[in-house]
Protein backbone atom coordinates (compact mmCIF):
# COMPACT_ATOMS: atom_id res chain seq x y z
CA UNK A 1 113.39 10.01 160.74
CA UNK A 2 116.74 11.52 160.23
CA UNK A 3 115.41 13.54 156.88
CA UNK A 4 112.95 14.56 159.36
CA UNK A 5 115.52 15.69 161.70
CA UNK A 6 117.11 17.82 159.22
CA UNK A 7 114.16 19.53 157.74
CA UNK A 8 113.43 20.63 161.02
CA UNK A 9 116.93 21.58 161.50
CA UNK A 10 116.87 23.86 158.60
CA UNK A 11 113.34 25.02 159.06
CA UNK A 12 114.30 26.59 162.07
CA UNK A 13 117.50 28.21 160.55
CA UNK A 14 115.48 29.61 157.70
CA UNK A 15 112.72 31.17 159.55
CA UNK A 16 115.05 32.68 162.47
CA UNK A 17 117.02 34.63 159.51
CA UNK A 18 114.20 35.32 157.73
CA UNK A 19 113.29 38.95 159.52
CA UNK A 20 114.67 42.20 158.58
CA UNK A 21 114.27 45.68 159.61
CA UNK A 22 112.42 47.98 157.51
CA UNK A 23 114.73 50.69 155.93
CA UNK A 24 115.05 54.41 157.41
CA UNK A 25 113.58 57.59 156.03
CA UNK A 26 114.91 59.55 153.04
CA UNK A 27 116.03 63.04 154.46
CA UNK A 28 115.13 65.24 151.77
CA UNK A 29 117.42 68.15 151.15
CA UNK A 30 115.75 71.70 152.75
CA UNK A 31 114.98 73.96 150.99
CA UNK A 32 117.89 76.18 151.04
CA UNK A 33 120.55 75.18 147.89
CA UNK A 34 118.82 72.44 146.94
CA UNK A 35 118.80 73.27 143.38
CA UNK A 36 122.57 72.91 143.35
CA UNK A 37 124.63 69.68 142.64
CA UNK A 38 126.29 68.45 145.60
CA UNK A 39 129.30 65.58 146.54
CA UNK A 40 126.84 63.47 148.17
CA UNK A 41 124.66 61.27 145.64
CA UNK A 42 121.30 59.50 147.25
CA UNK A 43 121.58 56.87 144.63
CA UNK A 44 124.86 55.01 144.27
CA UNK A 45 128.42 54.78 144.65
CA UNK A 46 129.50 55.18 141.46
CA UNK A 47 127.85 58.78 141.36
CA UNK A 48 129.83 60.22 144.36
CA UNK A 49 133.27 60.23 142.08
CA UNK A 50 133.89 63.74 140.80
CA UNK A 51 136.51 64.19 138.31
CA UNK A 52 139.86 65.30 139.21
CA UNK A 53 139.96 68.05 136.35
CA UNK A 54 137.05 69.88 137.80
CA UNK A 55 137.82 73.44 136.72
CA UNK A 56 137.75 75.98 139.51
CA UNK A 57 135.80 79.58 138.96
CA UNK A 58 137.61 81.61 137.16
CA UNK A 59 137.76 85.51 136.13
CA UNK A 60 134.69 87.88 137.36
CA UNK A 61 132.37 85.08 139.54
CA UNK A 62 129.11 84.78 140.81
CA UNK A 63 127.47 84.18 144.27
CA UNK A 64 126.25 80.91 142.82
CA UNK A 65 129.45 79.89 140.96
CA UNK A 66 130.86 80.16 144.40
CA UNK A 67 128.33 78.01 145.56
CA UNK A 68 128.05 75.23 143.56
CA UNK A 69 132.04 74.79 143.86
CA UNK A 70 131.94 74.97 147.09
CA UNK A 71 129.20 72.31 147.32
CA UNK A 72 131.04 70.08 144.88
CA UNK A 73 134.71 70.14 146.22
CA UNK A 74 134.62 71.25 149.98
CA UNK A 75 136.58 68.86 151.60
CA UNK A 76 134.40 68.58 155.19
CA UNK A 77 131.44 68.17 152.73
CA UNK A 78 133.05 65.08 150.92
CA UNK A 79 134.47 63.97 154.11
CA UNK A 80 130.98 63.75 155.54
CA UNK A 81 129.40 62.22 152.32
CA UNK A 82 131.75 59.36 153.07
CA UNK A 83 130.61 58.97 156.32
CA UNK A 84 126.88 58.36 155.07
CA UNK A 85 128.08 55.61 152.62
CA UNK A 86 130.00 54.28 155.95
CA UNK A 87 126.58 53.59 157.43
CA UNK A 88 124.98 52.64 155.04
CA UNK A 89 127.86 49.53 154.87
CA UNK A 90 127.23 49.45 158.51
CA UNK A 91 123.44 48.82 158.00
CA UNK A 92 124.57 46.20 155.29
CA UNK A 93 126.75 44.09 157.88
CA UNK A 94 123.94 44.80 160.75
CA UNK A 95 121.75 42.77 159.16
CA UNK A 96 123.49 39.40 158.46
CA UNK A 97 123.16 35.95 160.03
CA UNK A 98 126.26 34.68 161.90
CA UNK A 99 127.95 32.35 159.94
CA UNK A 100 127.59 28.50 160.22
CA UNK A 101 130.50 26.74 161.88
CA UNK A 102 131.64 23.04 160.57
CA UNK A 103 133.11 21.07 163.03
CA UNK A 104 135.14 17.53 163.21
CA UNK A 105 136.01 15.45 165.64
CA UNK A 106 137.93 11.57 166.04
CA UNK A 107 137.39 10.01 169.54
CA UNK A 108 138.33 6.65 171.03
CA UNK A 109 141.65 6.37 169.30
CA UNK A 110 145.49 6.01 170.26
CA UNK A 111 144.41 4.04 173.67
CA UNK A 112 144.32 0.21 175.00
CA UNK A 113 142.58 -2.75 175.00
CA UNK A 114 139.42 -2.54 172.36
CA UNK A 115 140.50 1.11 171.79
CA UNK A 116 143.96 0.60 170.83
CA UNK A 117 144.80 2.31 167.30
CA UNK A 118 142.45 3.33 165.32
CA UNK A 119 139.73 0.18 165.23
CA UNK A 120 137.18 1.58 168.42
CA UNK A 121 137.25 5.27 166.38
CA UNK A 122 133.96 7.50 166.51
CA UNK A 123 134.30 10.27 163.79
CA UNK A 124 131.90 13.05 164.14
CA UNK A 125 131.46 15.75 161.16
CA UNK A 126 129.06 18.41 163.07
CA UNK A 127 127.18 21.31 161.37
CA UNK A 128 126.55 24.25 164.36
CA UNK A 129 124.30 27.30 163.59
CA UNK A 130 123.54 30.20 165.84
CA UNK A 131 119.73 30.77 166.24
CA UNK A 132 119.53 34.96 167.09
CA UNK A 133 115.83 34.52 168.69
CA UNK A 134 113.76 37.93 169.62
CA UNK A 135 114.51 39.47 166.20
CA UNK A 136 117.78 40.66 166.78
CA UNK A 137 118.97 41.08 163.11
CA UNK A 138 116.37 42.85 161.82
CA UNK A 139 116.11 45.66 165.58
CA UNK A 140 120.53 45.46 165.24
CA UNK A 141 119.35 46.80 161.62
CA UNK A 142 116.91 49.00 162.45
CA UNK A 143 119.22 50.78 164.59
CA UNK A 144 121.92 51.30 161.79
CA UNK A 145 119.44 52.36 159.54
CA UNK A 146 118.45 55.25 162.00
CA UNK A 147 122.30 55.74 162.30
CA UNK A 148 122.43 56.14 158.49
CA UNK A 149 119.60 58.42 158.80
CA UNK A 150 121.02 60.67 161.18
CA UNK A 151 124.46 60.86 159.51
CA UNK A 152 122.63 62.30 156.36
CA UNK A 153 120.81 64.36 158.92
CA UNK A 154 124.56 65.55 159.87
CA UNK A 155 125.91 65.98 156.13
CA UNK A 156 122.36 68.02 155.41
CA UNK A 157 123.38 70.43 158.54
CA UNK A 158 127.14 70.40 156.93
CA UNK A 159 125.68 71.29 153.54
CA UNK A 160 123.87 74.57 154.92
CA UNK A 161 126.75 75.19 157.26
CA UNK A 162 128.76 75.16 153.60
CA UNK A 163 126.09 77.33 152.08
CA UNK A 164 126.01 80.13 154.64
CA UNK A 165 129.64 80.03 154.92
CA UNK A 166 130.29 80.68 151.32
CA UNK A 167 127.84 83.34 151.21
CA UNK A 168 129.58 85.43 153.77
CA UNK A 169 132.82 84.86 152.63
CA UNK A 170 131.79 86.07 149.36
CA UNK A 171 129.99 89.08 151.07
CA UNK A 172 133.46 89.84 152.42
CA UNK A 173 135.07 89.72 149.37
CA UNK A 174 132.11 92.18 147.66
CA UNK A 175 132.74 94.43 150.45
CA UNK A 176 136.10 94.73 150.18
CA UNK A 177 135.93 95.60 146.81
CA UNK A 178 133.61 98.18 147.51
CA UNK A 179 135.88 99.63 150.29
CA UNK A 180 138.82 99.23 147.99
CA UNK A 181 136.70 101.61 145.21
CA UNK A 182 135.88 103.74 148.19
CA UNK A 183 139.57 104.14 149.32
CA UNK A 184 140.51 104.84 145.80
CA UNK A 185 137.93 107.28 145.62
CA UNK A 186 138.81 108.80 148.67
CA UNK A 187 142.81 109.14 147.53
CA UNK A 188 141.11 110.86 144.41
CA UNK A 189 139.78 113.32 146.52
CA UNK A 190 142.13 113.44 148.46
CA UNK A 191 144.43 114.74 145.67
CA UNK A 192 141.91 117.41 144.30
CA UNK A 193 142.24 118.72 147.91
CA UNK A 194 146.07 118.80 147.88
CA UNK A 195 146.05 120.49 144.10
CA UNK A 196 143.65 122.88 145.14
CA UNK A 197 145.43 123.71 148.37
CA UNK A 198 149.02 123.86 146.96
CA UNK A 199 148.11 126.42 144.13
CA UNK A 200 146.37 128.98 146.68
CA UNK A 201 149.79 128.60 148.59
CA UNK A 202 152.21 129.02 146.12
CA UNK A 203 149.65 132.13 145.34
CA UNK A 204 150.15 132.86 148.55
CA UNK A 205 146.16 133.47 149.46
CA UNK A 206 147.30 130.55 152.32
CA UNK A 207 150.01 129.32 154.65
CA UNK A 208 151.83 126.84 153.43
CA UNK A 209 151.64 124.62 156.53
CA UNK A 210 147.78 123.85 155.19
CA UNK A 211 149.40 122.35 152.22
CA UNK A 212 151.33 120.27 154.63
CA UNK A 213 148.69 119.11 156.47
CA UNK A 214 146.48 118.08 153.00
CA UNK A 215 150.01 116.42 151.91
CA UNK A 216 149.53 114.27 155.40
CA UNK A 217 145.70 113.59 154.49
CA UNK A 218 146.58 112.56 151.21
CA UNK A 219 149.48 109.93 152.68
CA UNK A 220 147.46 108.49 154.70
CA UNK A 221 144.65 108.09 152.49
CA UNK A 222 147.38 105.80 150.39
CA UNK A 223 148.20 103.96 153.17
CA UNK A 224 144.70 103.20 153.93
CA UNK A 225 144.22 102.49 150.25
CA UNK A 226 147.12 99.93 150.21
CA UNK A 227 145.57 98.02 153.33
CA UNK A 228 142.02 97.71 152.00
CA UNK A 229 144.09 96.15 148.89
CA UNK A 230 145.84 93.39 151.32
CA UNK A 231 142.34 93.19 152.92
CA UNK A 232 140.94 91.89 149.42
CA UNK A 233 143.53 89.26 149.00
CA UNK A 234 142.99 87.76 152.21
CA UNK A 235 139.17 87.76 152.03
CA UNK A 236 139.24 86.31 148.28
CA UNK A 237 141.45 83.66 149.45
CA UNK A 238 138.86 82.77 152.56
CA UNK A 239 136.56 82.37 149.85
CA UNK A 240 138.85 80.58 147.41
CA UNK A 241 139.53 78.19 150.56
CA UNK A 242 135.49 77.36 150.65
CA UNK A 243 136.10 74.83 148.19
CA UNK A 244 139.37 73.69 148.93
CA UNK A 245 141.83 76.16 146.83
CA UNK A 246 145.24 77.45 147.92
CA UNK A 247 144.74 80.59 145.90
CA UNK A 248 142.33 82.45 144.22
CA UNK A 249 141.45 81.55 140.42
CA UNK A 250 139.11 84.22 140.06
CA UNK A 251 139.91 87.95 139.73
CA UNK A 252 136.34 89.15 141.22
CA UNK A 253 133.15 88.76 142.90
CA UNK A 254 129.93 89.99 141.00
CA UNK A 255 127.37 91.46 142.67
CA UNK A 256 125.26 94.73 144.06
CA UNK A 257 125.48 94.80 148.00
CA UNK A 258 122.74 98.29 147.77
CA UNK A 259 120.11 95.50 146.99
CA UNK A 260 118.18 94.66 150.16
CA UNK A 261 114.21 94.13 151.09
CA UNK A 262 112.09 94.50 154.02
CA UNK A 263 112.88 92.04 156.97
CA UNK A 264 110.10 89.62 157.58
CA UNK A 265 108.29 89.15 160.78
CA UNK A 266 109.76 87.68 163.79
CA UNK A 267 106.58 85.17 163.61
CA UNK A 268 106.53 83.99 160.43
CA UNK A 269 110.54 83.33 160.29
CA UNK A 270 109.77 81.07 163.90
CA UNK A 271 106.76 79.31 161.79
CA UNK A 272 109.70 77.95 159.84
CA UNK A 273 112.24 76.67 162.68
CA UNK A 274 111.05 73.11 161.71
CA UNK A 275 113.14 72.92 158.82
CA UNK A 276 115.92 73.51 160.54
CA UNK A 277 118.22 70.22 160.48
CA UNK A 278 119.53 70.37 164.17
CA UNK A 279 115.76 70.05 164.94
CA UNK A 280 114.32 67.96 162.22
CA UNK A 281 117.35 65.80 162.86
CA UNK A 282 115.63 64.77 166.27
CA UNK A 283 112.13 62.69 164.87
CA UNK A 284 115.18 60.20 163.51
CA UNK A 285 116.91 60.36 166.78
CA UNK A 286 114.09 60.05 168.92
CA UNK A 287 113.05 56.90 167.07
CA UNK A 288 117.26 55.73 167.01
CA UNK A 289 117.10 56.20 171.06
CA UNK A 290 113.56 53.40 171.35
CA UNK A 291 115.06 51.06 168.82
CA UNK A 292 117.91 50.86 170.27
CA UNK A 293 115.88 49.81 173.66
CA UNK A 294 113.98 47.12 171.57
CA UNK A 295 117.50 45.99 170.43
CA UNK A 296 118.78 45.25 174.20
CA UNK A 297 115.77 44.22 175.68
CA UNK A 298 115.94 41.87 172.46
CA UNK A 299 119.47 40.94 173.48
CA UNK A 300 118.25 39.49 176.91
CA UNK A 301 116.69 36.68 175.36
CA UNK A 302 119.44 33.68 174.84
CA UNK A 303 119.97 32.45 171.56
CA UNK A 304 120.19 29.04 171.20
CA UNK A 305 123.39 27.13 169.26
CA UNK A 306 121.83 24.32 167.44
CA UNK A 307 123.91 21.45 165.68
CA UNK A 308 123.61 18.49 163.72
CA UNK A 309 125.79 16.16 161.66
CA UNK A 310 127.29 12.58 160.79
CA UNK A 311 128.87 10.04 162.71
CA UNK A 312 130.88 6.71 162.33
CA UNK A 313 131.47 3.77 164.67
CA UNK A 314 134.53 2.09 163.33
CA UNK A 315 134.29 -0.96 165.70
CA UNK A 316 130.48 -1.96 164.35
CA UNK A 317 131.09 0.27 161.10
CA UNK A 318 127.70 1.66 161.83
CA UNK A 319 126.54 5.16 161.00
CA UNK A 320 124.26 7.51 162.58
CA UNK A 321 123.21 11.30 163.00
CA UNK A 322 124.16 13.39 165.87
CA UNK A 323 121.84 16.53 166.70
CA UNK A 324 122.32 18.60 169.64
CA UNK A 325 121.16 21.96 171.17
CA UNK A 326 122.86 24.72 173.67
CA UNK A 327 121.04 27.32 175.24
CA UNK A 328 122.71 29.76 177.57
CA UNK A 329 120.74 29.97 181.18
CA UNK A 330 119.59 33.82 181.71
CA UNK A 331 120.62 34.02 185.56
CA UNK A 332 123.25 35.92 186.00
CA UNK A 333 123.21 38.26 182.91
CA UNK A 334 119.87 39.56 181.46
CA UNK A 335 121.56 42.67 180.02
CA UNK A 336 119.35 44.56 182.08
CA UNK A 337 122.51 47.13 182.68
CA UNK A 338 122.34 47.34 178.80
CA UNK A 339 118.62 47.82 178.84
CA UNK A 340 118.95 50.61 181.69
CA UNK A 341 122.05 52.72 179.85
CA UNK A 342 119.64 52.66 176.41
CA UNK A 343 116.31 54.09 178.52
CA UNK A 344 118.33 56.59 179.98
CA UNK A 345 120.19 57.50 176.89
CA UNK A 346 116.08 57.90 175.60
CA UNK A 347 115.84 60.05 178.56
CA UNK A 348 118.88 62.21 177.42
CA UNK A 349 117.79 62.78 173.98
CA UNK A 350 114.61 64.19 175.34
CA UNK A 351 116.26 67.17 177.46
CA UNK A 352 118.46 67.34 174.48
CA UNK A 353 115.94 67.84 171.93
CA UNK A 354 114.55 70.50 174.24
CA UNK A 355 118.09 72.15 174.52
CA UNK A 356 118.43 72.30 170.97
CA UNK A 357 115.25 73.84 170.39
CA UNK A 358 116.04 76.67 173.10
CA UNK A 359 119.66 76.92 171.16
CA UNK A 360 117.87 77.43 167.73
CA UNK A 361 115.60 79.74 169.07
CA UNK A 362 117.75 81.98 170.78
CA UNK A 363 119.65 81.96 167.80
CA UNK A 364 117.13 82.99 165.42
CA UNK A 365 116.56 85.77 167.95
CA UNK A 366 119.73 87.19 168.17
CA UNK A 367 120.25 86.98 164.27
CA UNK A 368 117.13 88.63 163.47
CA UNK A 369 117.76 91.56 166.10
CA UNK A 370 121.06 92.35 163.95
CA UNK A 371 119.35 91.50 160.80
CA UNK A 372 116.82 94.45 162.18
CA UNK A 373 118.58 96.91 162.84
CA UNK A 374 120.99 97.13 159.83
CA UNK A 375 117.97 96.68 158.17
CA UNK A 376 117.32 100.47 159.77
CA UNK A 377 120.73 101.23 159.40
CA UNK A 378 121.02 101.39 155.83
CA UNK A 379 117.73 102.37 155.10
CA UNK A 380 118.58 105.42 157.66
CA UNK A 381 122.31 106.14 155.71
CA UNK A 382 120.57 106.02 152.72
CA UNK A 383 118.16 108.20 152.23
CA UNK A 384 119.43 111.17 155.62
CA UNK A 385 123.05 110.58 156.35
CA UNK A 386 124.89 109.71 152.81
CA UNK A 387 122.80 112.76 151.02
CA UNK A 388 123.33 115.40 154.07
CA UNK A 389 127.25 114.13 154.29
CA UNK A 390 128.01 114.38 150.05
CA UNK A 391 126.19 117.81 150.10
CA UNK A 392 127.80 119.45 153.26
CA UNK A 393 131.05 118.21 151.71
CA UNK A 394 130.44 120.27 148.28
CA UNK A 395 129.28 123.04 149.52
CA UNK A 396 132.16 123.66 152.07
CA UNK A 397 135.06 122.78 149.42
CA UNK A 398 133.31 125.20 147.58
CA UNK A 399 133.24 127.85 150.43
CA UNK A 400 137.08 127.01 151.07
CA UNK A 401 137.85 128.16 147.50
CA UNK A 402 136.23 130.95 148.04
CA UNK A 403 137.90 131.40 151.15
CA UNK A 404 134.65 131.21 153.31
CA UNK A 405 135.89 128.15 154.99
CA UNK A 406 139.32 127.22 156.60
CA UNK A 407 141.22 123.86 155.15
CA UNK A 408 140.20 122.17 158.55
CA UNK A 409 136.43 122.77 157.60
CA UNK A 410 137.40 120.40 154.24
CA UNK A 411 138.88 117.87 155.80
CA UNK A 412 136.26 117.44 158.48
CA UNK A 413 133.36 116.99 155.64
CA UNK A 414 135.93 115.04 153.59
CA UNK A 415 136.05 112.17 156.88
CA UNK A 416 132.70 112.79 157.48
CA UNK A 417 131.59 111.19 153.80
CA UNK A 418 134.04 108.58 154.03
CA UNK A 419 132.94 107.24 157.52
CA UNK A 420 129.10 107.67 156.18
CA UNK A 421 130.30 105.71 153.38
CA UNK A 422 132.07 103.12 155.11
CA UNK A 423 129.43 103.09 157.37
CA UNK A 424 127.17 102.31 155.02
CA UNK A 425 129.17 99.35 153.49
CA UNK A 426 129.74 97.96 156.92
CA UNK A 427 126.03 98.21 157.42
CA UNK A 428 124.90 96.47 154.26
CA UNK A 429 127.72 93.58 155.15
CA UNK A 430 125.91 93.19 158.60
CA UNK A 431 122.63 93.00 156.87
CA UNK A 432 123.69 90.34 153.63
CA UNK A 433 125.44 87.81 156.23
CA UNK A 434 122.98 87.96 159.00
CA UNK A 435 120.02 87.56 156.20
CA UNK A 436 122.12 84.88 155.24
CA UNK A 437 122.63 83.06 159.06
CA UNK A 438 118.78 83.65 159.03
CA UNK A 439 118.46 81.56 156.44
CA UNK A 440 120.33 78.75 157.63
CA UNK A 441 118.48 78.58 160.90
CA UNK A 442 115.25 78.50 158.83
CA UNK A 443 116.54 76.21 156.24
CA UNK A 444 115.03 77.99 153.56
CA UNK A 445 115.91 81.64 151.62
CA UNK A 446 113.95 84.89 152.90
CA UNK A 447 113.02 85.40 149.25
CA UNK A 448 110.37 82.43 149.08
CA UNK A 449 109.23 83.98 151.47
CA UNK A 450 109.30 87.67 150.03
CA UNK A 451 107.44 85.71 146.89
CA UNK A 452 104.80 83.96 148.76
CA UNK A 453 103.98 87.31 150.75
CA UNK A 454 103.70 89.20 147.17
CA UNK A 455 101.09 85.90 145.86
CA UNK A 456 99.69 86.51 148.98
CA UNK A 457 99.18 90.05 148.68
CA UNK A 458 98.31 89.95 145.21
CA UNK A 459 95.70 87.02 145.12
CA UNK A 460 94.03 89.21 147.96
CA UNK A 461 93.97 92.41 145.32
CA UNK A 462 92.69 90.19 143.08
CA UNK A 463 89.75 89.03 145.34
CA UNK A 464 88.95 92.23 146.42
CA UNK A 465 88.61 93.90 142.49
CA UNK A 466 86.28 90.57 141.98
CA UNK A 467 84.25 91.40 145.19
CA UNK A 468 84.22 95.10 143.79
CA UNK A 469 83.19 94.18 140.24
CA UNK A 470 80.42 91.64 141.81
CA UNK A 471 79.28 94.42 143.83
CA UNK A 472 78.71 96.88 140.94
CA UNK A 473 77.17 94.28 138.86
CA UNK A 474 74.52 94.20 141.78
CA UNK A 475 73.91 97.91 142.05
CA UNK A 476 73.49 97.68 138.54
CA UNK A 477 70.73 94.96 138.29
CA UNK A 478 69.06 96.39 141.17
């Protein structure tokens, strides 16, 4: 009977523990960078350690040099990568039993009479176990695992937020450079205007106040020049900071900013707001939110404390087994305020998933309205205002050393083709990092799409010379 007692005992223990949650989803990486290495690992510890020697870019650098050291040593990156592991220890400790408790007890000792001493002694060696009923390990680990899921879901939007980031500080530091060749270019001028002015004054064919004023020109062309230079520090440290250095290692930034391509549709970039993290993100915590209501509503039911053990009768020297059982009355507490906070934290996530929806959206919108228009804006400085400026500009120097046109008229064109210029730069800047923000909110680069349109486009050319060729065979056999 007692062996009966205890196989019942642990019967129950085994099958109350025996339940666990399924595990969460693996996020997958969008698109966007996946082909670089990151910090964070999917499969282990041991492959999140990067080595402390880890050699930073060095001399003349690429866009995706920049990239994949940012991705590898930015510090919110590896900060966040920690957090996942975090959870996932979380989901670990979510899902085991309480521990047994071992308990021992003397009575009937120390008194009078038959009691007196230790000869009427009961000693009681108890063995107490915890009985979670409603499946409450496996729905606490459920939760955690969502948790888990949506803290990858936070280091994926980190990741892009790295990505983009990078890119437009290393946009900045390519424009720069290009302003900085543009300044120097501009002093260069600036000093064929002063040499030219200053020997048709000391001819006297001019005042010599115009070669004051092209001496003034020329100064502050150098001042200008000097201030683009401090400009290029600061942006190639920005950049340098993207994955954690002081200072800049590298001397340059590689790269053509002139290269651009036709903006896609409004439609098809919208078709493509679902792999967008801060949306996907919500399928994981939409399912967190209603596990986390099974979990409560699970925590209303009492769990029984169940024990069993040994005990010894001095007086008769008898032994025998002692079993016992506690369950906790549901009257007062049901957890139903518990129950009530997780529905309408459920409810929550539901406007909230709508609000970030509206948020992406209206993002995308205003990204691709700038993305738009200095889209136009190059194109448009390109091929009218850059040509018209450079060629105005000749023409007049040329006039002025003729004497056909006064110093003033040279200057004039001279600003003219520098703002155009800088214009332009400024324009193609615009268009690079909002391309880029585009990209993030799509979670995927514009040029998989630019690829797919040109299969697209070219599997259609290809259908059409097969209908054409199918068509002539016809004619021909009729």
């Amino acid at each position: 009977m007692y062996l009966r007692i205890l196989g019942i005992f642990s019967l129950v223990i085994i099958i109350s523990f025996s339940s666990f949650a399924e595990d969460g989803v693996e996020i997958k990486p969008r698109a966007l960078g996946k082909d670089f290495k990151s910090y964070h690992s999917e499969n282990g510890d041991e492959k999140l350690t990067v080595p402390e020697d880890f050699d930073e870019p060095t001399g003349a650098i690429t866009l995706s040099q920049a990239l994949a050291a940012s991705l590898i040593k930015n510090p919110q990156l590896r900060a966040f990568s920690w957090e996942v592991r975090a959870r996932e220890a979380r989901t670990l400790q979510a899902g085991l039993p309480p521990n047994p408790e071992i308990s021992f007890e003397i009575e009937d000792f120390g008194g009078t009479g038959s009691v007196e001493g230790f000869d009427g002694t009961e000693t009681t060696i108890l063995l107490s176990q915890l009985i979670p009923l409603g499946g409450k390990l496996s729905k606490r680990r459920k939760v955690e695992s969502l948790n888990t899921d949506l803290a990858q879901w936070d280091y994926e939007t980190i990741r892009l937020n790295v990505l983009t980031q990078t890119t437009i500080n290393y946009l900045n530091v390519l424009a720069a450079q290009d302003q900085l060749a543009l300044e120097l270019e501009l002093v260069s001028l600036a000093e064929k205007v002063h040499n030219t002015v200053s020997e048709l004054a000391r001819a006297g064919e001019i005042s010599p106040i115009q070669e004051k004023r092209s001496q003034v020109v020329l100064s502050q062309t150098k001042i200008n020049l000097e201030r683009s230079k401090r400009e290029l520090e600061a942006a190639k440290k920005i950049l340098s900071s993207s994955w954690g250095g002081n200072e800049p290692q590298f001397e340059e930034v590689t790269g053509d900013l002139d290269s651009i391509s036709p903006v896609p549709s409004f439609e098809e970039l919208t078709e493509l707001l679902s792999e967008n993290p801060d949306i996907a993100r919500w399928a994981s915590e939409m399912e967190q939110r209603e596990a986390a209501i099974k979990l409560e509503k699970a925590n209303a039911i009492p769990d029984p404390f169940i024990s069993g053990g040994y005990r010894h009768i001095s007086e008769k020297d008898d032994n025998a087994f002692v079993v016992g059982l506690s369950i906790p009355i549901p009257i007062l507490n049901r957890n139903q305020g518990a129950i009530s906070e997780a529905q309408r934290r459920l409810k929550k996530a539901i406007e909230e998933q709508k609000n970030a929806e509206v948020i992406v959206n209206r993002a995308l919108a205003r990204t691709y309205e700038i993305l738009s228009a200095s889209y136009q804006e190059v194109i448009l400085l390109k091929n009218d205002v850059l040509p018209e400026a450079e060629s105005a500009y000749e023409l007049i120097f040329e006039g002025y050393r003729e004497g056909k046109f006064a110093l003033l008229d040279v200057l004039v064109a001279q600003r003219t083709v520098f703002d155009a210029r800088l214009q332009y730069i400024e324009a193609l800047l615009s268009y690079h990092s909002s391309r880029a923000n585009v990209e993030r909110l799509i979670g995927t680069s514009l040029e998989m799409i630019d690829n797919y349109q040109s299969n697209r486009i070219n599997n259609y050319k290809d259908e059409i010379k097969s209908e054409t060729v199918e068509e002539k065979r016809e004619k021909q056999n009729d």
